[in-house]
Protein backbone atom coordinates (compact mmCIF):
# COMPACT_ATOMS: atom_id res chain seq x y z
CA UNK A 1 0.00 0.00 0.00
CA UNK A 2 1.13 3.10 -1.35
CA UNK A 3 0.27 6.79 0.13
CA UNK A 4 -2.03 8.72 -1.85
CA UNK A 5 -2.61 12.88 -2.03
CA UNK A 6 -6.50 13.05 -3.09
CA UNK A 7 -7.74 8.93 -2.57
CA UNK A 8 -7.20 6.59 0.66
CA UNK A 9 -3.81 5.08 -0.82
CA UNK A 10 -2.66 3.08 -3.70
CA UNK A 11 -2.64 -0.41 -3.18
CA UNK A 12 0.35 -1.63 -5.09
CA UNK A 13 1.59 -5.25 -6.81
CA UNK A 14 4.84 -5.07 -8.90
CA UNK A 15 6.40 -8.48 -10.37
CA UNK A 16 9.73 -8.69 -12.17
CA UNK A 17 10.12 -11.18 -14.27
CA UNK A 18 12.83 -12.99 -16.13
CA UNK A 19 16.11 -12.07 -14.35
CA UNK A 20 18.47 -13.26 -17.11
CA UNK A 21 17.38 -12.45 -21.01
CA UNK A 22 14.45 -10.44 -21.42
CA UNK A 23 13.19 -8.57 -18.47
CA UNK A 24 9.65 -7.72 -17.99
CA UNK A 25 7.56 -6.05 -15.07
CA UNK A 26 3.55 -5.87 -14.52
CA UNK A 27 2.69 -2.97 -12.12
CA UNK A 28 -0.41 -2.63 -10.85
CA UNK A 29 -1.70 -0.07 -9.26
CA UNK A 30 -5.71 0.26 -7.66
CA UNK A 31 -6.61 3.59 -6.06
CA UNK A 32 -8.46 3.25 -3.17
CA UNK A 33 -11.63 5.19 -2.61
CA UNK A 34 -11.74 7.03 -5.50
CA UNK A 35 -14.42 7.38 -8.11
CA UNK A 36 -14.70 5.84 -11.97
CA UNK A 37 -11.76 3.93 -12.91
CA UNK A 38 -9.42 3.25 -10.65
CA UNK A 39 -6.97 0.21 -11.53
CA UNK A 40 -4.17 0.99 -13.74
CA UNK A 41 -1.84 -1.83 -14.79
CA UNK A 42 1.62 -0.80 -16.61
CA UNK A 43 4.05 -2.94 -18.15
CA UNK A 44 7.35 -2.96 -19.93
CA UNK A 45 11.51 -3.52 -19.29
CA UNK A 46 13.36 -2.92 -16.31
CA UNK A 47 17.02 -3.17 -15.63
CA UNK A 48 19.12 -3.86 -12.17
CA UNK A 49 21.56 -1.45 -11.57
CA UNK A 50 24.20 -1.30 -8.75
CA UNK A 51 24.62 2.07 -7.24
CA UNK A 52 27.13 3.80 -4.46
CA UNK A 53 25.41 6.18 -2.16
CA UNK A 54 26.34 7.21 1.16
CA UNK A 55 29.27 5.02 1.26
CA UNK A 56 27.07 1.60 0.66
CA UNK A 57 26.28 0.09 -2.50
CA UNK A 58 22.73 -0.94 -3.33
CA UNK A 59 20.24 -2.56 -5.59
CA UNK A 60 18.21 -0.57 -7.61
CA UNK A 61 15.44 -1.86 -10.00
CA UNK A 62 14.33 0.76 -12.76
CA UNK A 63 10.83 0.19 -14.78
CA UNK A 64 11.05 1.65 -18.49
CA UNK A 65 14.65 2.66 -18.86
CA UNK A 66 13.77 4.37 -22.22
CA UNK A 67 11.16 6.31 -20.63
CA UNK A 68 9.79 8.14 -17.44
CA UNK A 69 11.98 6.38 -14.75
CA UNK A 70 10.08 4.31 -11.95
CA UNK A 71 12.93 3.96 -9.58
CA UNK A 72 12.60 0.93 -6.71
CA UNK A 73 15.55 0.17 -4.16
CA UNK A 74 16.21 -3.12 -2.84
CA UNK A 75 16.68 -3.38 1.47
CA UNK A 76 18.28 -5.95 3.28
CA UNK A 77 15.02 -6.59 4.14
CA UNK A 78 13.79 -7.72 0.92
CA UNK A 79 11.02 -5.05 0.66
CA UNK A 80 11.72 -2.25 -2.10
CA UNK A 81 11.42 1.14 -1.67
CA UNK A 82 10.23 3.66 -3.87
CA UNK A 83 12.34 5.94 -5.36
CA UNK A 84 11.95 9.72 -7.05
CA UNK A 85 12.38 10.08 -10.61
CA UNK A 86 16.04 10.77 -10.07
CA UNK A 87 16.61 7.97 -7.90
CA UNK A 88 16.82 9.60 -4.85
CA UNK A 89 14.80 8.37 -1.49
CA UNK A 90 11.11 9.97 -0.63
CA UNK A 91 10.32 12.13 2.06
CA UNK A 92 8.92 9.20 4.62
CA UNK A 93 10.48 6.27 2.88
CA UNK A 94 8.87 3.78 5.31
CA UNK A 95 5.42 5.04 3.76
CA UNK A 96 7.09 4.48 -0.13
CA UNK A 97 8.17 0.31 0.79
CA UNK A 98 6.67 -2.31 -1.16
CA UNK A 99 6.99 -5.68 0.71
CA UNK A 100 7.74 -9.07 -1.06
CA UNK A 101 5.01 -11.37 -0.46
């Protein structure tokens, strides 16, 4: 579950498939609580890159790398936080975390 500005939050399932070879994600995204249509469902490429921030390397998963970039970081814990559209961490990044079910 993702936060949301004008509905009661987003609720969120991203799968990555295919780690070796073609790599495809599905993302789909329902908005909670708000009117007419409300599920969106996005696919297309994503890529695993390796970054150094802060000292630490880390995982970083990025949806459409030809287009507007969707930017999710791997954590230890195996949840993945959202990203901005520079790759840089949210404002309340516990609020932005996907968890791996």
């Amino acid at each position: 579950m993702l936060p949301c500005a004008d509905c009661d939050g987003i609720q969120t399932r991203l799968q990555l498939h295919g780690d070796e070879g073609e790599r495809r994600y599905e993302l789909e995204e329902t908005y909670l609580g708000a009117a007419g249509d409300n599920v969106f469902v996005t696919e297309g490429e994503w890529v695993r890159e390796t970054r150094r921030g802060d000292g630490t390397e880390a995982t970083v998963y990025r949806l459409d790398p030809q287009g507007p970039d969707r930017w999710f970081e791997l954590r230890p814990d195996g949840s993945l936080e959202m990203l901005d559209g520079e790759g840089r961490p949210l404002d309340g990044a516990l609020a932005y975390r996907l968890q791996r079910l």
